[in-house]
Each structure stands twice: as C-alpha cells, then as structure tokens.
PDB file of N, CA and C in Angstrom:
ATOM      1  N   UNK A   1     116.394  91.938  78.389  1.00  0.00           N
ATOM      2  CA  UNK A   1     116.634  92.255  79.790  1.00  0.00           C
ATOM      3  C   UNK A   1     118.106  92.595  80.032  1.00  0.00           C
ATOM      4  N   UNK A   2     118.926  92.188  79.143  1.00  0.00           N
ATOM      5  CA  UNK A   2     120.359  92.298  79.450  1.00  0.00           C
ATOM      6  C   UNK A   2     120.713  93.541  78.984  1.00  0.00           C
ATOM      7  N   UNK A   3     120.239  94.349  78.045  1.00  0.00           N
ATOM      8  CA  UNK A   3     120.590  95.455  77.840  1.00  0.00           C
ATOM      9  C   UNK A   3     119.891  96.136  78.562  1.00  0.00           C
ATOM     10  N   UNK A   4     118.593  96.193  79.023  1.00  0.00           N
ATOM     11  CA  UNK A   4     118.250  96.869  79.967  1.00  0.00           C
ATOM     12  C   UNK A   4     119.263  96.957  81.265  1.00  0.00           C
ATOM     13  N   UNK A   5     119.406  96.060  81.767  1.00  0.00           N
ATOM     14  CA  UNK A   5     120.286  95.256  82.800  1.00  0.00           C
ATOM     15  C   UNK A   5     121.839  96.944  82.868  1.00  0.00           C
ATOM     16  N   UNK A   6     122.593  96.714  80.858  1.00  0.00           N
ATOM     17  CA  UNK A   6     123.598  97.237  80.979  1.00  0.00           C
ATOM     18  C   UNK A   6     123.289  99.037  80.749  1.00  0.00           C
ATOM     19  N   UNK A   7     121.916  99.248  80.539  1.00  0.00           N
ATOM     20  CA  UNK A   7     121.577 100.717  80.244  1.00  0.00           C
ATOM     21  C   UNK A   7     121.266 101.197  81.532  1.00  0.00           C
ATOM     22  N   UNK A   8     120.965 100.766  82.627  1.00  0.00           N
ATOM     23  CA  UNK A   8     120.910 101.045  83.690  1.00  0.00           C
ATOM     24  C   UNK A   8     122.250 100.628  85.339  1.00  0.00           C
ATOM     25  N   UNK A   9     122.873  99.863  84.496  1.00  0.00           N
ATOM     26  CA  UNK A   9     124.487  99.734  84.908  1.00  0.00           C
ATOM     27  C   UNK A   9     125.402 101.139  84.514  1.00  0.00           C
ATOM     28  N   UNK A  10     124.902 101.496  83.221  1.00  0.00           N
ATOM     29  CA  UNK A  10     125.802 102.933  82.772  1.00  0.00           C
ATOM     30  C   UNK A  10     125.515 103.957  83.924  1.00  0.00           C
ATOM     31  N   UNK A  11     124.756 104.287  84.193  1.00  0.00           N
ATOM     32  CA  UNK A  11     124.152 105.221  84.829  1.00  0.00           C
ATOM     33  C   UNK A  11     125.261 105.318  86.272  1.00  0.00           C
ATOM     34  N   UNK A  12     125.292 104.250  86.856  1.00  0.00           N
ATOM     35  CA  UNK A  12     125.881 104.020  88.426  1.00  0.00           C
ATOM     36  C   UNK A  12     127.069 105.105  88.641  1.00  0.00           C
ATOM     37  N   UNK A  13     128.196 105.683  87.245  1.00  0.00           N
ATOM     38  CA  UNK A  13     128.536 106.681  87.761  1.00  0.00           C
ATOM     39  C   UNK A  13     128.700 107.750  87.944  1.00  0.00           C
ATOM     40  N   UNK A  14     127.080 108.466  87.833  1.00  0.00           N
ATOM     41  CA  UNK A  14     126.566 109.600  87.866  1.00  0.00           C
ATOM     42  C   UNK A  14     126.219 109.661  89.744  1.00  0.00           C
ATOM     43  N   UNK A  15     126.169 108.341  90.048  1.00  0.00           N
ATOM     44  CA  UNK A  15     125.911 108.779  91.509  1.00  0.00           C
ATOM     45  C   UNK A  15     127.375 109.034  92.342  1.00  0.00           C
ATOM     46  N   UNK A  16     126.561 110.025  93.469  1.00  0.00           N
ATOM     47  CA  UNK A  16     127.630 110.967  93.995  1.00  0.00           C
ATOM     48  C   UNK A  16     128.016 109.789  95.095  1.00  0.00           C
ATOM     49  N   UNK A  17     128.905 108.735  95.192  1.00  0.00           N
ATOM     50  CA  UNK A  17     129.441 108.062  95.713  1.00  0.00           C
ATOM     51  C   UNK A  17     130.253 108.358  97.337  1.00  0.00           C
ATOM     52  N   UNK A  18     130.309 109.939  97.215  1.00  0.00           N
ATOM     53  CA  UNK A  18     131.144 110.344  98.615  1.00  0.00           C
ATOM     54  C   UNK A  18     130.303 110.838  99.374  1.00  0.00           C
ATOM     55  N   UNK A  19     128.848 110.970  99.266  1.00  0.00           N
ATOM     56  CA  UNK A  19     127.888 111.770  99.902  1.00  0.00           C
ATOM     57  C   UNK A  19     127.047 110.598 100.624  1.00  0.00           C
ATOM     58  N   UNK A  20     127.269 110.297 101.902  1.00  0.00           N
ATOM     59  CA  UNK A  20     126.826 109.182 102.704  1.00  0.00           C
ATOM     60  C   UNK A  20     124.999 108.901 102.355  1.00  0.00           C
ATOM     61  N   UNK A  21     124.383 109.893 102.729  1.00  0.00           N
ATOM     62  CA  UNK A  21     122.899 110.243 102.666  1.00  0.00           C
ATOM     63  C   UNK A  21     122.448 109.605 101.081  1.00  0.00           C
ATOM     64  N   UNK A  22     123.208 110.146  99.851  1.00  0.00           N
ATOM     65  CA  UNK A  22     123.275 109.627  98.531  1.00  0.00           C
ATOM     66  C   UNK A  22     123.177 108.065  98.116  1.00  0.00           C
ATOM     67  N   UNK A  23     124.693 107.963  98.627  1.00  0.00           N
ATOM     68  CA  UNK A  23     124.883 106.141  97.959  1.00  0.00           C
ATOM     69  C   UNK A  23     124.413 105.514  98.849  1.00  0.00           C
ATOM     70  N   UNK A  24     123.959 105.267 100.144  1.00  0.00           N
ATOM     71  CA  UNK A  24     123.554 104.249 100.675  1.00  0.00           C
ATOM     72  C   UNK A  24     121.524 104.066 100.309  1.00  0.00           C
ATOM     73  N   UNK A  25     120.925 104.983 100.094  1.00  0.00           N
ATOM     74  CA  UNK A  25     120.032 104.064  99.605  1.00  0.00           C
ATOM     75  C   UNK A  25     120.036 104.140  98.369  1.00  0.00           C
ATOM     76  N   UNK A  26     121.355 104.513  97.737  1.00  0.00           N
ATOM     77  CA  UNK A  26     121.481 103.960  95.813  1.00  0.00           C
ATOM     78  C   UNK A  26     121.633 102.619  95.849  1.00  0.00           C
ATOM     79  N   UNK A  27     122.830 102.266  96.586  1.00  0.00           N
ATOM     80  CA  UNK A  27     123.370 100.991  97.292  1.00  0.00           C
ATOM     81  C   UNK A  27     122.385 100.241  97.216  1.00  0.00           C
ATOM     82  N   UNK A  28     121.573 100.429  98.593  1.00  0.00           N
ATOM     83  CA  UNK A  28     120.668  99.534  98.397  1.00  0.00           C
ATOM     84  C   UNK A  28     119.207  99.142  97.626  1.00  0.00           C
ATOM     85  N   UNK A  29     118.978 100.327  96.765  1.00  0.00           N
ATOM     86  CA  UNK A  29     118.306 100.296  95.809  1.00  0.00           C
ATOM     87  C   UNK A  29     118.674  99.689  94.860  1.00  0.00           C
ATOM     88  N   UNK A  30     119.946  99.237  94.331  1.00  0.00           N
ATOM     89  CA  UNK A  30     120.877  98.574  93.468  1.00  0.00           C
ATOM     90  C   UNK A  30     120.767  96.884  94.327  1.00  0.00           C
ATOM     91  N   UNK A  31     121.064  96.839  95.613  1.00  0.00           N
ATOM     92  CA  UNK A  31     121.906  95.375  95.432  1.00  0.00           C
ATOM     93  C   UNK A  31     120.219  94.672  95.856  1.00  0.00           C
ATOM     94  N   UNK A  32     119.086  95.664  95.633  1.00  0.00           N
ATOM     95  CA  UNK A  32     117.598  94.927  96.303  1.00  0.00           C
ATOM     96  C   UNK A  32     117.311  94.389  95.099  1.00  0.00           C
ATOM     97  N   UNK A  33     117.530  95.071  93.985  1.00  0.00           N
ATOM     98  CA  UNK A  33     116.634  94.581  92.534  1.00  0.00           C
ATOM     99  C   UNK A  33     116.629  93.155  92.312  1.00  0.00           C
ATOM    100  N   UNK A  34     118.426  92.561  92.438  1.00  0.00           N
ATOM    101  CA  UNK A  34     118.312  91.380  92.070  1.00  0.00           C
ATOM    102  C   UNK A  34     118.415  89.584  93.531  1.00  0.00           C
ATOM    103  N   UNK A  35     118.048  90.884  94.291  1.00  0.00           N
ATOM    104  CA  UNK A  35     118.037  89.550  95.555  1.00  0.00           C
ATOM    105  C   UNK A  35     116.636  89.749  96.047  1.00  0.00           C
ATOM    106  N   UNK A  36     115.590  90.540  96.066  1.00  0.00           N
ATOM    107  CA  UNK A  36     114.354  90.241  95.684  1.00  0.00           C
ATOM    108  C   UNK A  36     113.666  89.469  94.220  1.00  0.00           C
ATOM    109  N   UNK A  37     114.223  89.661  93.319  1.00  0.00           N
ATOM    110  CA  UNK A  37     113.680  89.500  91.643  1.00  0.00           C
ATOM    111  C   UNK A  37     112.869  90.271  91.485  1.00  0.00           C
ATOM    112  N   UNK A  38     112.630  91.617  92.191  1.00  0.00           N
ATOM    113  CA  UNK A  38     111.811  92.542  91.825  1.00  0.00           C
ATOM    114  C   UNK A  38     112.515  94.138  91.574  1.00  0.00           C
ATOM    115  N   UNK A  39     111.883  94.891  90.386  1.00  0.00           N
ATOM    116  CA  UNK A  39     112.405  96.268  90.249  1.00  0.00           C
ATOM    117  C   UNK A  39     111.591  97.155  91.383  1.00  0.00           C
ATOM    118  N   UNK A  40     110.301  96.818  91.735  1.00  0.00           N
ATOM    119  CA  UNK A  40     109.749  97.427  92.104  1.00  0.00           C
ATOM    120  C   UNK A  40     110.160  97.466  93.317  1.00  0.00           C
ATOM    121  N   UNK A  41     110.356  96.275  94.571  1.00  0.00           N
ATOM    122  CA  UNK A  41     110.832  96.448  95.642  1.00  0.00           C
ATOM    123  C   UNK A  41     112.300  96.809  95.636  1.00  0.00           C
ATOM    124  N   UNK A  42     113.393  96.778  94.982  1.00  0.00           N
ATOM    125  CA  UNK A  42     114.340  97.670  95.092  1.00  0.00           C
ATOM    126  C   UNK A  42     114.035  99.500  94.886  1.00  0.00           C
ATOM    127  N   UNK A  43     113.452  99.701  93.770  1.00  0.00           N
ATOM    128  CA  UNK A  43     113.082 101.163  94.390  1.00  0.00           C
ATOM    129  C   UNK A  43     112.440 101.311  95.692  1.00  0.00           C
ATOM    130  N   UNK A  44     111.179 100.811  96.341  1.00  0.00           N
ATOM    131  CA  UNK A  44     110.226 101.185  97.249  1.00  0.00           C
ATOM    132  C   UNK A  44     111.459 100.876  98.257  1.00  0.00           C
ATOM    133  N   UNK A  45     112.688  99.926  98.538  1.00  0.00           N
ATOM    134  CA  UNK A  45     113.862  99.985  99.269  1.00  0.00           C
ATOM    135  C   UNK A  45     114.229 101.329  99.419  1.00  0.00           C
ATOM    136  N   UNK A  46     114.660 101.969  98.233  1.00  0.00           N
ATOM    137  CA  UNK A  46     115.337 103.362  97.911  1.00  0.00           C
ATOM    138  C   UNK A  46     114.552 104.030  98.562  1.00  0.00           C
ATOM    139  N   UNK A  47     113.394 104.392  98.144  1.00  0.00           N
ATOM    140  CA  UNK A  47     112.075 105.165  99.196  1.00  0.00           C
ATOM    141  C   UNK A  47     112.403 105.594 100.166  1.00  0.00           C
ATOM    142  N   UNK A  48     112.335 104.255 100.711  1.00  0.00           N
ATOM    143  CA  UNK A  48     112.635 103.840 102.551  1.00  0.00           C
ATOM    144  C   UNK A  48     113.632 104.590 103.001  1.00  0.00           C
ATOM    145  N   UNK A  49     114.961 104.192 102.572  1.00  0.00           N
ATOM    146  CA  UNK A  49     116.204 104.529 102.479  1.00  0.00           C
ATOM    147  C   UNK A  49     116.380 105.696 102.718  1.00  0.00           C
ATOM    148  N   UNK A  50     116.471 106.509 101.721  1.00  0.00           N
ATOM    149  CA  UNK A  50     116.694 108.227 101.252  1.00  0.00           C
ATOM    150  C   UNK A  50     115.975 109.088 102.529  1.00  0.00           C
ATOM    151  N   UNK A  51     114.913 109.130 102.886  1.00  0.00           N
ATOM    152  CA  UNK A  51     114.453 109.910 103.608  1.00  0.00           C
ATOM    153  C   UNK A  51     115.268 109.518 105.308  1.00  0.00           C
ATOM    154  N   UNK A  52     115.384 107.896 105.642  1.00  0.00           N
ATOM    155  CA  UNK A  52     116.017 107.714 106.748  1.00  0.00           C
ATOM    156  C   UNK A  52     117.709 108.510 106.901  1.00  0.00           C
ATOM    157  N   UNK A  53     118.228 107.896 105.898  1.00  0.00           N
ATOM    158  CA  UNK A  53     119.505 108.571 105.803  1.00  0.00           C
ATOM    159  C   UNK A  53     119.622 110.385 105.530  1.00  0.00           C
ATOM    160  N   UNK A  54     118.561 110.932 105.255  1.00  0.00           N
ATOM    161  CA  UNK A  54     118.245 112.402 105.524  1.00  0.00           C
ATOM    162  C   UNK A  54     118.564 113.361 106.788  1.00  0.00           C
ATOM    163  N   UNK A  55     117.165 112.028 107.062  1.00  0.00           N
ATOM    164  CA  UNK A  55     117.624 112.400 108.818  1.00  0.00           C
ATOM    165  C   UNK A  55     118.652 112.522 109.252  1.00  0.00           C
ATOM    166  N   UNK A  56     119.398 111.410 109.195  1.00  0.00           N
ATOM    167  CA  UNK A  56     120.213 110.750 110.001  1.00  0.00           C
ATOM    168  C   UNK A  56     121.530 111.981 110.089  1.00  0.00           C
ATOM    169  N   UNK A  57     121.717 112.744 108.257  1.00  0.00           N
ATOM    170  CA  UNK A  57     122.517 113.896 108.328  1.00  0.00           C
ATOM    171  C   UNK A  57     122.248 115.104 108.895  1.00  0.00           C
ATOM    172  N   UNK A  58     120.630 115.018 109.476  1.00  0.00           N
ATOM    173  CA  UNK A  58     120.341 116.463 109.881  1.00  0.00           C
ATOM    174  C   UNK A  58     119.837 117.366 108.575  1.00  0.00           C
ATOM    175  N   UNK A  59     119.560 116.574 108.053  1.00  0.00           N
ATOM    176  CA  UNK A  59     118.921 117.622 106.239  1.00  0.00           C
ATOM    177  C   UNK A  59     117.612 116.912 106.112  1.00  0.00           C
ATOM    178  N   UNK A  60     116.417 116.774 107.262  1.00  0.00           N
ATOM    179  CA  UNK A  60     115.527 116.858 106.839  1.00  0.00           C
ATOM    180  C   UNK A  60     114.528 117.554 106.349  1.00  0.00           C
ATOM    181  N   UNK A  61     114.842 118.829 106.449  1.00  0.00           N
ATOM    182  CA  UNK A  61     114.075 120.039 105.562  1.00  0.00           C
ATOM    183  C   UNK A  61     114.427 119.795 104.167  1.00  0.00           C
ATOM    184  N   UNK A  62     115.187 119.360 104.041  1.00  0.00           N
ATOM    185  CA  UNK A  62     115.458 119.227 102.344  1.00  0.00           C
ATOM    186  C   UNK A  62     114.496 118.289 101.677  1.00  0.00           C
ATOM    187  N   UNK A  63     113.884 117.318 102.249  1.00  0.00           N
ATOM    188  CA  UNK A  63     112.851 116.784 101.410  1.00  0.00           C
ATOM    189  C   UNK A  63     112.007 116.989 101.192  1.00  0.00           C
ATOM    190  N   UNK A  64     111.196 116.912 100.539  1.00  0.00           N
ATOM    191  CA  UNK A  64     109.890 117.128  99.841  1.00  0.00           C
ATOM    192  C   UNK A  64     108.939 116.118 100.828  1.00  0.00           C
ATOM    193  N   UNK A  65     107.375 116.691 100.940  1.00  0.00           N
ATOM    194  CA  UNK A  65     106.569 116.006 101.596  1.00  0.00           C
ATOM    195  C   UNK A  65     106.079 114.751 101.413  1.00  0.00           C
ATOM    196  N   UNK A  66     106.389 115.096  99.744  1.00  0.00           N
ATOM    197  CA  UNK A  66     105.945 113.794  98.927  1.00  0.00           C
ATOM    198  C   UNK A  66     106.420 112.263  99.109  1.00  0.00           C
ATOM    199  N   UNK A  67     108.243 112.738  99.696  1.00  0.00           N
ATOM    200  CA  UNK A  67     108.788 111.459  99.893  1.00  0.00           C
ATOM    201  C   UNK A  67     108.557 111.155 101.034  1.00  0.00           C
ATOM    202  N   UNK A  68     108.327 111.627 102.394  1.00  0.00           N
ATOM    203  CA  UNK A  68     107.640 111.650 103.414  1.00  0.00           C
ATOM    204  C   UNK A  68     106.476 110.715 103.395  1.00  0.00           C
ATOM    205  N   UNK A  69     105.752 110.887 102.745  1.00  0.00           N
ATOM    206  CA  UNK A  69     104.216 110.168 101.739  1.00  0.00           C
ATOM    207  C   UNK A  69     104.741 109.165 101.370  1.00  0.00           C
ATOM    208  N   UNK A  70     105.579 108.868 100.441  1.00  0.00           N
ATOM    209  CA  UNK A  70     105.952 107.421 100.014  1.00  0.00           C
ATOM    210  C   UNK A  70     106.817 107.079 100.751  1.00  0.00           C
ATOM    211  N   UNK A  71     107.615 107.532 101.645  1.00  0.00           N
ATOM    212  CA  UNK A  71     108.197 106.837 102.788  1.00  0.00           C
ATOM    213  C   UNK A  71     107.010 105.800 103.889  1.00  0.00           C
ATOM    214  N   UNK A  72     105.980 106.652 104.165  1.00  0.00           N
ATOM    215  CA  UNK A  72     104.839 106.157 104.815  1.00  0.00           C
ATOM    216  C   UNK A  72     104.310 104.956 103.883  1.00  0.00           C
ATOM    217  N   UNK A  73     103.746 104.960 102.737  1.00  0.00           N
ATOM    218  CA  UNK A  73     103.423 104.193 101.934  1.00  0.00           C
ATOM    219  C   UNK A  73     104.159 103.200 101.449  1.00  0.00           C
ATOM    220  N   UNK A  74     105.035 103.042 101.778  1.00  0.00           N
ATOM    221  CA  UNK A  74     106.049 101.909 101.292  1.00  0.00           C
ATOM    222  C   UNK A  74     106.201 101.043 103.070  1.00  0.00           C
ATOM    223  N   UNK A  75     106.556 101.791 103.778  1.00  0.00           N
ATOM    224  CA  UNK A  75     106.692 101.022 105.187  1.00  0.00           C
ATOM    225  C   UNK A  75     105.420  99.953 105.262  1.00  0.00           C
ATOM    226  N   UNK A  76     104.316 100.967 104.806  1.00  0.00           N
ATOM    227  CA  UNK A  76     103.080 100.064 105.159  1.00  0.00           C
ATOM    228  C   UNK A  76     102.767  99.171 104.147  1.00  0.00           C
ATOM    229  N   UNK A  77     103.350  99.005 102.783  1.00  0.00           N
ATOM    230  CA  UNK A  77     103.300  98.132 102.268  1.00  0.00           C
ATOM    231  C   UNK A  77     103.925  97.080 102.468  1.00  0.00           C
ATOM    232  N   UNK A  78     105.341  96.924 102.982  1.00  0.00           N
ATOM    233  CA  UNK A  78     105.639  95.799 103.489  1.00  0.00           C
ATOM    234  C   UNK A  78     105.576  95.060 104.803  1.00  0.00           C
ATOM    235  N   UNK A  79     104.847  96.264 105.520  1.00  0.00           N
ATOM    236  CA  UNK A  79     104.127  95.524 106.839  1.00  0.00           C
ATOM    237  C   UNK A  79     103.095  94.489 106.275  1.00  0.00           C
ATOM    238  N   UNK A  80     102.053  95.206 105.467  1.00  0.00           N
ATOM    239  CA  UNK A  80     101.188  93.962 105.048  1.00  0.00           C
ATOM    240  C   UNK A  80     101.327  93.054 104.412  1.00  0.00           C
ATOM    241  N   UNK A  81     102.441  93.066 103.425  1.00  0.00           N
ATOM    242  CA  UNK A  81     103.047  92.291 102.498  1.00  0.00           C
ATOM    243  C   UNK A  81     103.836  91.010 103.635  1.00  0.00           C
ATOM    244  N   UNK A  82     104.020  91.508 104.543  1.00  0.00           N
ATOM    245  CA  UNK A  82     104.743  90.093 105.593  1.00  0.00           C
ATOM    246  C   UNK A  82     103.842  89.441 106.042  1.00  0.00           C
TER     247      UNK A  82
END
C-alpha cells in the first residue's frame, strides 16, 4: 500500500495547480481518500467536484455528458448512503 500510496503521490505534479476549476476537485479528491478510508469515495468526491467547479467558471460546455451522468450518480449515491 505504501508504494502504491508513493506511485500515486508522484503524479500530484502533473496537476495544473493555477487553474481554479482543476485543483480544487484534485484537492479534494486527494485530501477525501484518506479521511474517508476509502479510494472510491475520494474519486466519486472528484466527480462531484469537477463538473460544479465547471460551472462555476462558465465552461460548462466543455464537459462531456457522461460526467453530467456520474455527477447525477454519485450525488444520489450519497444521498442514500446517509
């Protein structure tokens, strides 16, 4: 797990850090993994994330429908999950 841990630590500075819409649901796709204990709910975080902060720049044509879809599908998973 620890090298997994540091093979996916390498990666962090490939992200575009100055691009608001970018790092904040990297951010929090990163700091969810280990304050849930889950990989899975830190991505489905990211999900969430990415498409809100889209908006938020006014570049929602830029996404794909798909994340739209798992944006929906992830909200409603943790509605029921509460």
């Amino acid at each position: 797990m620890i090298i997994v841990g540091v093979l996916m630590a390498s990666t962090l500075k490939n992200i575009d850090w100055d691009q608001f819409e970018i790092a904040v649901p990297a951010f929090l796709t990163i700091a969810a993994m280990p304050m849930t204990y889950s990989i899975a709910t830190g991505i489905a975080i990211g999900f969430i994330f990415y498409p809100i902060t889209m908006l938020l720049k006014g570049r929602a044509k830029e996404i794909h429908p798909i994340m739209y879809f798992l944006f929906v599908i992830f909200i409603l998973y943790f509605i029921f999950l509460a």
